[in-house]
C-alpha atoms as a PDB file:
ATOM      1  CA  UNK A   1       0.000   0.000   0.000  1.00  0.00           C
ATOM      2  CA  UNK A   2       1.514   3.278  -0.779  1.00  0.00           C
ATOM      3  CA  UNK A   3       1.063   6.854   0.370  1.00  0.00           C
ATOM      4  CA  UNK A   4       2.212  10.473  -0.400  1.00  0.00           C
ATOM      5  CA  UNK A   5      -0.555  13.538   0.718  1.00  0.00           C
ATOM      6  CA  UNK A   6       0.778  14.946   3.993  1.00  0.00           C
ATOM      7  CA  UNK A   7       4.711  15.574   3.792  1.00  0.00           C
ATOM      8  CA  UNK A   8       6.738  13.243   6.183  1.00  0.00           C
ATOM      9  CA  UNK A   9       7.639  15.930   9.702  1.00  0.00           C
ATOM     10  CA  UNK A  10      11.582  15.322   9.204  1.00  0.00           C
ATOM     11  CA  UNK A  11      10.932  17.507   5.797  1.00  0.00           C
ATOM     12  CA  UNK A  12       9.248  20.319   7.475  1.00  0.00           C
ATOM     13  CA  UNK A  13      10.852  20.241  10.851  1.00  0.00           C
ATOM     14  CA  UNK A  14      14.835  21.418  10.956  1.00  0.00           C
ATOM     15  CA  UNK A  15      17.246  19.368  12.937  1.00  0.00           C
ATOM     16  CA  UNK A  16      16.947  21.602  15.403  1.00  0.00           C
ATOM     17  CA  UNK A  17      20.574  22.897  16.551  1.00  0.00           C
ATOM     18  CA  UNK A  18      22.089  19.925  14.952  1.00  0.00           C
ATOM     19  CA  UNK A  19      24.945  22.390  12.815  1.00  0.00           C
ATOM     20  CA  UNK A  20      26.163  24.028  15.589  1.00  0.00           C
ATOM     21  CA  UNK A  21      26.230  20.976  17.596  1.00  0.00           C
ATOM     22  CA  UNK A  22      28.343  19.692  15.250  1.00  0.00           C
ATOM     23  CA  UNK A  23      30.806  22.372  14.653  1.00  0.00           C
ATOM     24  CA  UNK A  24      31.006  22.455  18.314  1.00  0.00           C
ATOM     25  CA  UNK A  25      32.152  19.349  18.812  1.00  0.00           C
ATOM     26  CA  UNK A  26      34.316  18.789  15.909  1.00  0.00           C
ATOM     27  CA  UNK A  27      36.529  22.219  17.559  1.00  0.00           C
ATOM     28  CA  UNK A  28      36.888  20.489  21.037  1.00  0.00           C
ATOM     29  CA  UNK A  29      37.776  17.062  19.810  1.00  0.00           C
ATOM     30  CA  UNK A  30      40.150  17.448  17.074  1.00  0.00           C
ATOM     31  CA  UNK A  31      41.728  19.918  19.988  1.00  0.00           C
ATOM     32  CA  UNK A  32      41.035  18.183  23.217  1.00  0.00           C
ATOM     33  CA  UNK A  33      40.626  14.406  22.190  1.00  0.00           C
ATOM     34  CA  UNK A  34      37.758  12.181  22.717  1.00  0.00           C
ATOM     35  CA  UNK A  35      37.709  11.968  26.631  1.00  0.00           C
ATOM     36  CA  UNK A  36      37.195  15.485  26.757  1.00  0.00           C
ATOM     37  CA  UNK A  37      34.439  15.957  24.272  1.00  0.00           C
ATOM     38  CA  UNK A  38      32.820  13.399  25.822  1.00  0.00           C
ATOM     39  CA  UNK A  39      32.022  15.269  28.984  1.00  0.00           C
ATOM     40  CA  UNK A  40      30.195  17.938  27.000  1.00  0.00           C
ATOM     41  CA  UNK A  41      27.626  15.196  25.931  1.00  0.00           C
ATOM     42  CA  UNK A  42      26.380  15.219  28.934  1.00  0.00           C
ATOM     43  CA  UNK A  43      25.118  18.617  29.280  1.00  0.00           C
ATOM     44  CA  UNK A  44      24.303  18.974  25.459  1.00  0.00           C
ATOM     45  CA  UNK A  45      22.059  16.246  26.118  1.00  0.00           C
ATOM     46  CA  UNK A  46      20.084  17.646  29.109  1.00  0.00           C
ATOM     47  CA  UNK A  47      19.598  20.496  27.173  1.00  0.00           C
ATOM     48  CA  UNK A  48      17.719  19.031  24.749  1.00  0.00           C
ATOM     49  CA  UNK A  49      16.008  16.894  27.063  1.00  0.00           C
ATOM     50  CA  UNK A  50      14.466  19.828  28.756  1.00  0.00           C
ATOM     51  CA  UNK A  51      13.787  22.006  25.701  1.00  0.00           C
ATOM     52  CA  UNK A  52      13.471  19.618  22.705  1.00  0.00           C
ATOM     53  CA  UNK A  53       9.910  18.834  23.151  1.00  0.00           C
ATOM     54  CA  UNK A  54       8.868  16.809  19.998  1.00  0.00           C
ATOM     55  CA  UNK A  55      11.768  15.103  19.459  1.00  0.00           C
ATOM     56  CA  UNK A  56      11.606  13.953  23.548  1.00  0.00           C
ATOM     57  CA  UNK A  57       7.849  12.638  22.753  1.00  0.00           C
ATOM     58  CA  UNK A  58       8.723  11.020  19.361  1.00  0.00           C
ATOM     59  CA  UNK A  59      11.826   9.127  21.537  1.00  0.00           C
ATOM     60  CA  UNK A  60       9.434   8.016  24.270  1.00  0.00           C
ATOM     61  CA  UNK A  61       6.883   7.012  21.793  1.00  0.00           C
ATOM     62  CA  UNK A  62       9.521   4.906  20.044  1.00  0.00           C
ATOM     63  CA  UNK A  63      11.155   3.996  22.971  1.00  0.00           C
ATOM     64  CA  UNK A  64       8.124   2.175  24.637  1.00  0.00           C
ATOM     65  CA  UNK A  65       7.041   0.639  21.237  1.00  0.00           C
ATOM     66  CA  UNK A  66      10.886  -1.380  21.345  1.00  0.00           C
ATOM     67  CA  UNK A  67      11.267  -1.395  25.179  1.00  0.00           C
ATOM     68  CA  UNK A  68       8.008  -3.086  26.060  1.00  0.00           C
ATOM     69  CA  UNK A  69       7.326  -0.527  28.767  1.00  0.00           C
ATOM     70  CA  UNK A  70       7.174   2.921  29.568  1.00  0.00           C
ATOM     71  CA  UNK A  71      10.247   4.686  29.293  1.00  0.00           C
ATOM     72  CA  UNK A  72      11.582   7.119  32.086  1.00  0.00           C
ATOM     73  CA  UNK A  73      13.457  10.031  31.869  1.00  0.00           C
ATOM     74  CA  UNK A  74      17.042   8.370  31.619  1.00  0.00           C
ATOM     75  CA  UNK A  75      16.019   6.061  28.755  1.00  0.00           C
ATOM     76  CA  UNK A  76      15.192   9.106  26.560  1.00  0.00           C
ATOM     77  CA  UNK A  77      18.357  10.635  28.291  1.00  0.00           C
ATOM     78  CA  UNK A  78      20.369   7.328  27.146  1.00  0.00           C
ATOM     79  CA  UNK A  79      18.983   7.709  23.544  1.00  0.00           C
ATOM     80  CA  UNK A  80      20.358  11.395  23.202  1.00  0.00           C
ATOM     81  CA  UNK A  81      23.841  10.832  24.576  1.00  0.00           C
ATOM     82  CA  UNK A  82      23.880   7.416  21.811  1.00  0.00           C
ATOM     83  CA  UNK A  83      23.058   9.760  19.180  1.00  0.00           C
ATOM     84  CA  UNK A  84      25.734  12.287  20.551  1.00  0.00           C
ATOM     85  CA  UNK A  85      28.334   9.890  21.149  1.00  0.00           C
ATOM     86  CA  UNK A  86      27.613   8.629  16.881  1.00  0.00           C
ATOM     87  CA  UNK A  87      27.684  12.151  16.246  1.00  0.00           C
ATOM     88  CA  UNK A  88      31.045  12.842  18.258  1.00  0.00           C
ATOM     89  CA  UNK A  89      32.385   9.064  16.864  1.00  0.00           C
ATOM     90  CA  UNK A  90      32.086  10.547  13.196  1.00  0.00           C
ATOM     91  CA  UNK A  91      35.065  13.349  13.776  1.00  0.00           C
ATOM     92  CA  UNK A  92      37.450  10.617  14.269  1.00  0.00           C
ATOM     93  CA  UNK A  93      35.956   8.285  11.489  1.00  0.00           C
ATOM     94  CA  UNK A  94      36.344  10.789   9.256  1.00  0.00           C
ATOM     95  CA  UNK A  95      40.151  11.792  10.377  1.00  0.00           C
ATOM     96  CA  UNK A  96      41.140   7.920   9.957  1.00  0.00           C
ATOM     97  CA  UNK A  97      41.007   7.347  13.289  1.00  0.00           C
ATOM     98  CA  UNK A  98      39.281   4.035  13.240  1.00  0.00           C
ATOM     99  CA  UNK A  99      42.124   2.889  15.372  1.00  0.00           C
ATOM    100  CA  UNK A 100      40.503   4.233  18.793  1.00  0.00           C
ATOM    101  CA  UNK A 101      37.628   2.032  18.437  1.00  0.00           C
ATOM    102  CA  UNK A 102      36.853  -1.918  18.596  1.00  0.00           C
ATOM    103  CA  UNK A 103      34.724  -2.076  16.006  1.00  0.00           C
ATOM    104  CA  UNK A 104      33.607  -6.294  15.526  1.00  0.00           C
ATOM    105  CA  UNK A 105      32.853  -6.879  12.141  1.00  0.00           C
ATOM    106  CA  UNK A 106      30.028  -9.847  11.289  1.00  0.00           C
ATOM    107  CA  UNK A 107      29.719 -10.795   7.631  1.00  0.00           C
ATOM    108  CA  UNK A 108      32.468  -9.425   6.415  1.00  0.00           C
ATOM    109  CA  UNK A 109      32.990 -12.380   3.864  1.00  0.00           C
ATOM    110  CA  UNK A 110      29.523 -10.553   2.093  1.00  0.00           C
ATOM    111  CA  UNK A 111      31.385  -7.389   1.164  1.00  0.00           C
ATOM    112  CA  UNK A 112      34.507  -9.188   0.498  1.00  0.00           C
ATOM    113  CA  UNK A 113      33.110 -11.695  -2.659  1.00  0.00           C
ATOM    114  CA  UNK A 114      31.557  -8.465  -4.011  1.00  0.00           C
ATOM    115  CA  UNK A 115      34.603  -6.564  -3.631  1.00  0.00           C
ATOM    116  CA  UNK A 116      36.344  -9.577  -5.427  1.00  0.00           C
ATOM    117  CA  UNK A 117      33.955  -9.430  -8.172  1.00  0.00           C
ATOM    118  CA  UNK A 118      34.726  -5.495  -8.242  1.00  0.00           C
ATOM    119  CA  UNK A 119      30.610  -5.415  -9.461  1.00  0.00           C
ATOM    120  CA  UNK A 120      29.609  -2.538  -7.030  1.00  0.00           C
ATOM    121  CA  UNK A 121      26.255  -2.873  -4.583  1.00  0.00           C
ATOM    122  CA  UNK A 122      23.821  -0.813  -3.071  1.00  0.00           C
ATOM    123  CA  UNK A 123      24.434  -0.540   0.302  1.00  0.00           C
ATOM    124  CA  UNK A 124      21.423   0.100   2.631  1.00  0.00           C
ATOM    125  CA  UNK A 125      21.459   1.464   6.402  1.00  0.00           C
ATOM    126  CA  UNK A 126      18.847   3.549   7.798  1.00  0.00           C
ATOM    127  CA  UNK A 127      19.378   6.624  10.531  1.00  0.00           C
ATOM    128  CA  UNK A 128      20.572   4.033  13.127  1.00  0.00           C
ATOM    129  CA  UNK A 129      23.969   3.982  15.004  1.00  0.00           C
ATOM    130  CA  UNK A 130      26.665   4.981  12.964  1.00  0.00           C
ATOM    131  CA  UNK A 131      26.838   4.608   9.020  1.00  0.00           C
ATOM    132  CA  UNK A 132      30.666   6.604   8.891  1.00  0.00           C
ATOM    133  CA  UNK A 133      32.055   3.445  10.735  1.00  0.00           C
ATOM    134  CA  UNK A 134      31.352   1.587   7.711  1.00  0.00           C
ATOM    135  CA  UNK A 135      33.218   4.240   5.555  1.00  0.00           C
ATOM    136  CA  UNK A 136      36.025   4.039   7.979  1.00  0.00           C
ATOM    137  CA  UNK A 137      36.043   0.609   7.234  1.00  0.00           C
ATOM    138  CA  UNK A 138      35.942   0.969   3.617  1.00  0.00           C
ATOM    139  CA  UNK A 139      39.200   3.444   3.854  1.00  0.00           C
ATOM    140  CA  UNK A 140      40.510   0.690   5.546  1.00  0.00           C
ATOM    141  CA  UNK A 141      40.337  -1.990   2.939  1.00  0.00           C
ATOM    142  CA  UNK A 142      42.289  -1.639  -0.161  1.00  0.00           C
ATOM    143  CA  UNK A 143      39.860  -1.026  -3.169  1.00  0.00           C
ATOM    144  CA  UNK A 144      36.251  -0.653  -1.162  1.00  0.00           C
ATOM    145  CA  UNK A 145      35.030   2.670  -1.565  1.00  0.00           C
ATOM    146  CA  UNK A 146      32.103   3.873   0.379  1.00  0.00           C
ATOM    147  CA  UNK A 147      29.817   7.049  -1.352  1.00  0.00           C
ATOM    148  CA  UNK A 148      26.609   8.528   0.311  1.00  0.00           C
ATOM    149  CA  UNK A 149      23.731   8.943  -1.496  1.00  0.00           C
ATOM    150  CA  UNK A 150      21.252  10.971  -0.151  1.00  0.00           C
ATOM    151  CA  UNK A 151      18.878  14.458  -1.024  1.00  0.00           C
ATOM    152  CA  UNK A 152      19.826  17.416  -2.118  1.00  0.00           C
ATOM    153  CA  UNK A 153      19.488  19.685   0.953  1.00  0.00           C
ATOM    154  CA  UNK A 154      21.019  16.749   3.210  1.00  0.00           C
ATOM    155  CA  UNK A 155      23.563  16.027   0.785  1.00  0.00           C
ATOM    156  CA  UNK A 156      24.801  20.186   0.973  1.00  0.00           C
ATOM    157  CA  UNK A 157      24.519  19.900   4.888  1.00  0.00           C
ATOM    158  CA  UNK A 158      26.808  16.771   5.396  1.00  0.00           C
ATOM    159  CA  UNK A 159      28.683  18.607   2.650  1.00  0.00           C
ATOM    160  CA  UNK A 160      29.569  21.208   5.119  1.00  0.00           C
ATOM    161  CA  UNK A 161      29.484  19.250   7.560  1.00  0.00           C
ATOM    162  CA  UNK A 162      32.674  17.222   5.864  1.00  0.00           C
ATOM    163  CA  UNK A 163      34.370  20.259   5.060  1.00  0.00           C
ATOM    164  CA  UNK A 164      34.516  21.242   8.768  1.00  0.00           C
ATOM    165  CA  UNK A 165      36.328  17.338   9.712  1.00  0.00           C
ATOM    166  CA  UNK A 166      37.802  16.656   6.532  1.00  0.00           C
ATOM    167  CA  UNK A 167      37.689  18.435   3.210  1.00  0.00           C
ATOM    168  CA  UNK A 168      39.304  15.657   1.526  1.00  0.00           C
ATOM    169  CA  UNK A 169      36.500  13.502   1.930  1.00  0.00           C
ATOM    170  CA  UNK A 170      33.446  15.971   0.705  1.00  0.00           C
ATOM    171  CA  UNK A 171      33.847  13.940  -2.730  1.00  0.00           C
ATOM    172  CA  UNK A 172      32.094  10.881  -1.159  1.00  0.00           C
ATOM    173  CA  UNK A 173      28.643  12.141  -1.155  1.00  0.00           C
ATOM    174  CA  UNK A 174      26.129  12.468  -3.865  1.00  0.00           C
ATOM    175  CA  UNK A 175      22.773  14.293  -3.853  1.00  0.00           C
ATOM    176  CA  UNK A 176      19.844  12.869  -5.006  1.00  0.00           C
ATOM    177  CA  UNK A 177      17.026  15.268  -6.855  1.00  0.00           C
ATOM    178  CA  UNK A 178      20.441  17.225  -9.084  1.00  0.00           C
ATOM    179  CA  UNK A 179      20.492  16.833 -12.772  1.00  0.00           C
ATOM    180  CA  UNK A 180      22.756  13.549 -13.272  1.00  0.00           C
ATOM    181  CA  UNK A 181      22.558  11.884 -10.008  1.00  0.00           C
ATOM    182  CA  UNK A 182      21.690   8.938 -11.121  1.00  0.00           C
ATOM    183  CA  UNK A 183      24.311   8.944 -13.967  1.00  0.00           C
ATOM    184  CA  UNK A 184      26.816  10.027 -11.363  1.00  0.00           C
ATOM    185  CA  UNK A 185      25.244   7.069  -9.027  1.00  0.00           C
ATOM    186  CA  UNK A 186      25.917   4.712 -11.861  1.00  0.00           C
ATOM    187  CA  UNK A 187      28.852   5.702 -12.486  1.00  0.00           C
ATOM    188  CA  UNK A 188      30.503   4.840  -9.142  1.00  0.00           C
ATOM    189  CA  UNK A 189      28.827   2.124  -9.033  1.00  0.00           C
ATOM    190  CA  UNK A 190      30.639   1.019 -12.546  1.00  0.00           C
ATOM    191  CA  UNK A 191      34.007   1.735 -10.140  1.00  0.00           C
ATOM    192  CA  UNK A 192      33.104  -0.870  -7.842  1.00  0.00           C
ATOM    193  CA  UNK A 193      32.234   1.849  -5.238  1.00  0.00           C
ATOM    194  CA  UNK A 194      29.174   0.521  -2.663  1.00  0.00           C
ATOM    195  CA  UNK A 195      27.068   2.813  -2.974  1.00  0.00           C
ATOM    196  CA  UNK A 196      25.553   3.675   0.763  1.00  0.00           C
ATOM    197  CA  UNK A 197      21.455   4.793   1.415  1.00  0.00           C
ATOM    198  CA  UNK A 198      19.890   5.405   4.283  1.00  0.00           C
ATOM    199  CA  UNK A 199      16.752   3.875   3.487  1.00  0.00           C
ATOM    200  CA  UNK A 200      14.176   4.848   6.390  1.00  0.00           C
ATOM    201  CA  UNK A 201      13.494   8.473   4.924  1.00  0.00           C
ATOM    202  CA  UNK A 202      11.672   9.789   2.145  1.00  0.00           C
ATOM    203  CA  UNK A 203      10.502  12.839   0.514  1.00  0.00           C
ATOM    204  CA  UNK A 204       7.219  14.899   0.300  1.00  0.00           C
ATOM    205  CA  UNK A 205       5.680  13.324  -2.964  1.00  0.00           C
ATOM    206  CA  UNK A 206       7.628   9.856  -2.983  1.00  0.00           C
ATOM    207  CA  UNK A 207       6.119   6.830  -3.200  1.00  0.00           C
ATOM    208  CA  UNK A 208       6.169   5.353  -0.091  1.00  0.00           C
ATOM    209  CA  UNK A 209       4.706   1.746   1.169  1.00  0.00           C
ATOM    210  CA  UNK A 210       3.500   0.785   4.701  1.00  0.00           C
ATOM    211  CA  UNK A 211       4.975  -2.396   6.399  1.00  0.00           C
ATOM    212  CA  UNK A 212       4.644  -3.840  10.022  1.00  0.00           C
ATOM    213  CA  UNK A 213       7.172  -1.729  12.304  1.00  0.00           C
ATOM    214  CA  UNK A 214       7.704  -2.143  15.904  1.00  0.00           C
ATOM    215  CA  UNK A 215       3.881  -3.031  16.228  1.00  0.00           C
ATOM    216  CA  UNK A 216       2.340  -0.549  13.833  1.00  0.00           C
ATOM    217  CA  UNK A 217       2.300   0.488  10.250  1.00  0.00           C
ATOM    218  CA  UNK A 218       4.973   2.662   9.042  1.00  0.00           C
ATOM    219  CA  UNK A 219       5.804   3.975   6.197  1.00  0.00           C
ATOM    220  CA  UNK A 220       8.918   3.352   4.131  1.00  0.00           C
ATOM    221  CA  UNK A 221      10.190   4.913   0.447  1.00  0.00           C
ATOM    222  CA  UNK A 222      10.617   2.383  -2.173  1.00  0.00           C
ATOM    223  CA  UNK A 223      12.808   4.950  -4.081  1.00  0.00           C
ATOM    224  CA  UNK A 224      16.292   3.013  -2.695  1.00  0.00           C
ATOM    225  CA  UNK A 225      14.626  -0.445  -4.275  1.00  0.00           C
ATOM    226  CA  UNK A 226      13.595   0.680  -7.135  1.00  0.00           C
ATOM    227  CA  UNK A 227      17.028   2.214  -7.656  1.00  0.00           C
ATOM    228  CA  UNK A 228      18.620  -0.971  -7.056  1.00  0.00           C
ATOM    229  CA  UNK A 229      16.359  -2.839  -9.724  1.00  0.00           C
ATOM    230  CA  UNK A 230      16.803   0.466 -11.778  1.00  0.00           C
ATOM    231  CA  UNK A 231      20.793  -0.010 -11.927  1.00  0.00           C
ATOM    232  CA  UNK A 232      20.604  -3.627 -11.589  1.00  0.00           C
ATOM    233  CA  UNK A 233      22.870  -4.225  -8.592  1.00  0.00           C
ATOM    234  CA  UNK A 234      22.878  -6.927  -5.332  1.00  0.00           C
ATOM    235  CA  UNK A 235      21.911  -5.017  -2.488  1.00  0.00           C
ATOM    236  CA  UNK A 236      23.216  -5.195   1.142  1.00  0.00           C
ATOM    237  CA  UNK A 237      22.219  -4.117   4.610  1.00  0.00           C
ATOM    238  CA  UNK A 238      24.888  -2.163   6.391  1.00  0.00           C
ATOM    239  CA  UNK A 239      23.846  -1.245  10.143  1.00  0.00           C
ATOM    240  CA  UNK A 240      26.526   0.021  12.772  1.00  0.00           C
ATOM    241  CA  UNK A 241      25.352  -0.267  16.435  1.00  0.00           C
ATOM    242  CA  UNK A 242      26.936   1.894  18.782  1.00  0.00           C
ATOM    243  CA  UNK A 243      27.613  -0.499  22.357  1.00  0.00           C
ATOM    244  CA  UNK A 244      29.127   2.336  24.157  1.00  0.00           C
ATOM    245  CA  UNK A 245      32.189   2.900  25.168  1.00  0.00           C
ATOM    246  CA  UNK A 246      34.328   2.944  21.954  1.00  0.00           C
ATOM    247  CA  UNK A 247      32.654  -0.358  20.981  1.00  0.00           C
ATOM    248  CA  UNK A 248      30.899  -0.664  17.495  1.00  0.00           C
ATOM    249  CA  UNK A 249      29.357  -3.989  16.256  1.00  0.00           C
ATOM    250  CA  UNK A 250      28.984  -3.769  12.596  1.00  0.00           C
ATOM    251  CA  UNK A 251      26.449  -6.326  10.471  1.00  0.00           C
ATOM    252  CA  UNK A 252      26.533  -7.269   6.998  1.00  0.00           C
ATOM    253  CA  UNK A 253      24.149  -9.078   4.861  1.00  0.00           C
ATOM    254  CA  UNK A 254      22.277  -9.631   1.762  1.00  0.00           C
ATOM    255  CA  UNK A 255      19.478  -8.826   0.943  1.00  0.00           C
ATOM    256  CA  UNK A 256      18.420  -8.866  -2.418  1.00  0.00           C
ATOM    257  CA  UNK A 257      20.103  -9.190  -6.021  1.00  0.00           C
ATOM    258  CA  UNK A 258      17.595  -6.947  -7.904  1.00  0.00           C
ATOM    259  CA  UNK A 259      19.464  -7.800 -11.289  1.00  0.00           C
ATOM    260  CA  UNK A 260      17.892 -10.599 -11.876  1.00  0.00           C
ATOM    261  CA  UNK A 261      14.617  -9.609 -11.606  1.00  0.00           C
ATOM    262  CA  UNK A 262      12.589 -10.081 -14.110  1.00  0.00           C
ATOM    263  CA  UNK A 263      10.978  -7.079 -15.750  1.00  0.00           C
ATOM    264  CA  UNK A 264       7.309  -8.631 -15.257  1.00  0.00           C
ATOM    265  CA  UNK A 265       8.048  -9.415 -11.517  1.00  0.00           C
ATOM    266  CA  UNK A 266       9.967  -6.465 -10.488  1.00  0.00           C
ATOM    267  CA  UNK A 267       7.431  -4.971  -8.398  1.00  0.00           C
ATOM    268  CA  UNK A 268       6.743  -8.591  -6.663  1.00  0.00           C
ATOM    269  CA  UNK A 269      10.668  -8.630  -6.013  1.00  0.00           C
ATOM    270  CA  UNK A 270      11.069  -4.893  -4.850  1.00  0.00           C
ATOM    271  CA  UNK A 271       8.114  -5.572  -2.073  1.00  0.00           C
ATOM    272  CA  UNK A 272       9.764  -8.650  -0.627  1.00  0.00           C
ATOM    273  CA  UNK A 273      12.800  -6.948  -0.216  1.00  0.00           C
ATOM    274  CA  UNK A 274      11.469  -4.270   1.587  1.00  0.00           C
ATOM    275  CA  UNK A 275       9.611  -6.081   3.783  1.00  0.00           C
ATOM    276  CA  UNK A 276      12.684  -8.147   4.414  1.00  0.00           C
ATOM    277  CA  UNK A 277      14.907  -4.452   5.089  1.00  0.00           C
ATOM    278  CA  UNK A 278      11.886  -3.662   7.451  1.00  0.00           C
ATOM    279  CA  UNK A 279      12.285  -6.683   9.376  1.00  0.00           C
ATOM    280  CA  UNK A 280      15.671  -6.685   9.261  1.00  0.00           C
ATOM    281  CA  UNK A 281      16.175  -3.028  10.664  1.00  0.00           C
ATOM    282  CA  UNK A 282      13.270  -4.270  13.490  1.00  0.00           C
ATOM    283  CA  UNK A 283      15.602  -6.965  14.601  1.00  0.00           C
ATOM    284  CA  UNK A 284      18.385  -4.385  15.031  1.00  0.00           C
ATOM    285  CA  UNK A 285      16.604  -1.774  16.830  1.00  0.00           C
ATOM    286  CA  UNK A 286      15.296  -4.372  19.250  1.00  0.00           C
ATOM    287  CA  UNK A 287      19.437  -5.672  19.641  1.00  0.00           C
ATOM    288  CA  UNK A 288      20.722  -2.206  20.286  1.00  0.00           C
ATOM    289  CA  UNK A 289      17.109  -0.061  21.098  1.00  0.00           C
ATOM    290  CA  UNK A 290      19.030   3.285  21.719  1.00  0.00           C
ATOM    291  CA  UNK A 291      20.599   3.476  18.214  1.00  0.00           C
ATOM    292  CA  UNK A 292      17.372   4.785  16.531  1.00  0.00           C
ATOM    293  CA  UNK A 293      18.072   8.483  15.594  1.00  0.00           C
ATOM    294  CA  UNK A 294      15.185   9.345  14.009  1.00  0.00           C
ATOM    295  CA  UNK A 295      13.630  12.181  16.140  1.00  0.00           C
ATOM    296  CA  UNK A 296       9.796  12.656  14.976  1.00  0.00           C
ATOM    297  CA  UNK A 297       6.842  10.794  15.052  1.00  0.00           C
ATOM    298  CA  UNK A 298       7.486   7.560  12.359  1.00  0.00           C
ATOM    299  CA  UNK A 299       4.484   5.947  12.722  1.00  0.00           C
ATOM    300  CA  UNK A 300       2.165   9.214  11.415  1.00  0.00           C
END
């Protein structure tokens, strides 16, 4: 079943503060170090506890749809600081310093036979722990290159955002909605790049479709899939749970090989793999509940 009409709230709402936030802490790590820019979590957080109103009922709603039971002032405080510490994690991801972390790696052999094959992939996370750990990863391993696709006005905000940690790496994002994305898109996938999409998003106007979530319908763009069948490449599911500390647990897997589907049965084949990503990104959140970042009420 799909939907469009009323336009999702992360469109009309800004991320409120999130820019500053960010420049913030990108000055006092890169000067102070990690230990340090940890401590200012903790009052960054209570801030927003106090004065972030709908994002503090969208975490409770969320939180007591994957917790099972009402959830108290700490658990929403416990979501903040995880999305904090993701947020403070990225500096160092994106200044090599993967080294700090112990980041455990499962199916690892997944990315490695289509590395091998040098064929490309779509690469699908959602707003959920930490996708830069898997682009740290990529920098890591000889040949895998990691580029963000995502819209426009997101695409120029991480943009700046990059410049601020690391101008060398502004390259590795592409924005959707631009005349030639997709060609661009193709194109790196043609270099063997995987091709990374946070899939739990969409856009007023964009076909969306409504799967079981948490205990509820929500709705979930099918623009990522029909990419995928579009440019006729595997696709696999990326998610990066933050475990606190400097630990990051990291999960491969398949999902879908959308180019073999067959023209008649595309739609059939697009469904089932986003039912399966829906499921999929369920299990996670209910493993690591506190990695959900997304800040507004899903489920409307």
């Amino acid at each position: 079943m799909t939907s469009a009409g009323t336009p999702p709230e992360w469109t009309v709402r800004g991320e409120r503060g999130a820019m500053p936030l960010l420049k913030f802490i990108v000055w006092v790590a890169l000067r102070l170090g990690r230990p340090a820019a940890r401590l200012f979590l903790y009052p960054i957080c209570l801030y927003f506890l106090i004065f972030s109103g709908r994002p503090r009922l969208a975490s409770r709603r969320y939180l007591a749809r994957v917790l099972g039971r009402r959830p108290g002032a700490a658990d929403v405080f416990r979501h903040y600081h995880a999305f904090a510490s993701c947020i403070l994690d990225r500096v160092f991801f994106l200044n090599d310093g993967l080294h700090r972390f112990d980041v455990q790696v499962q199916g690892e052999d997944v990315v490695m036979d289509i590395l091998e094959r040098g064929s490309g992939c779509i690469l699908l996370g959602a707003h959920f722990g930490s996708f830069e750990v898997a682009r740290a990863l990529g920098r890591r391993q000889p040949g895998l290159r990691v580029t963000l696709v995502m819209y426009e006005e997101n695409a120029r905000k991480i943009r700046s955002a990059l410049n601020a940690i690391n101008p060398d790496l502004a390259m590795d994002v592409v924005g959707l909605g631009k005349p030639g994305a997709m060609i661009e898109v193709d194109q790196r996938l043609e270099e063997g790049h995987f091709v990374g999409i946070l899939a739990d998003r969409s856009l007023d106007g964009e076909e969306r479709a409504r799967y079981p979530f948490l205990g509820a319908p929500a709705a979930f763009p099918s623009g990522p899939f029909r990419m995928a069948a579009l440019l006729k490449r595997p696709v696999v599911l990326m998610f990066g749970a933050y475990r606190g500390g400097r630990r990051y647990d990291v999960h491969f897997e398949r999902l879908t090989d959308l180019s073999e589907a067959a023209p008649c049965g595309v739609r059939d084949d697009i469904d089932k793999a986003m039912s399966r990503y829906v499921e999929r990104l369920e299990h996670h959140c209910r493993e690591a509940p506190f990695n959900w970042f997304n800040f507004f009420d899903f489920w409307a």
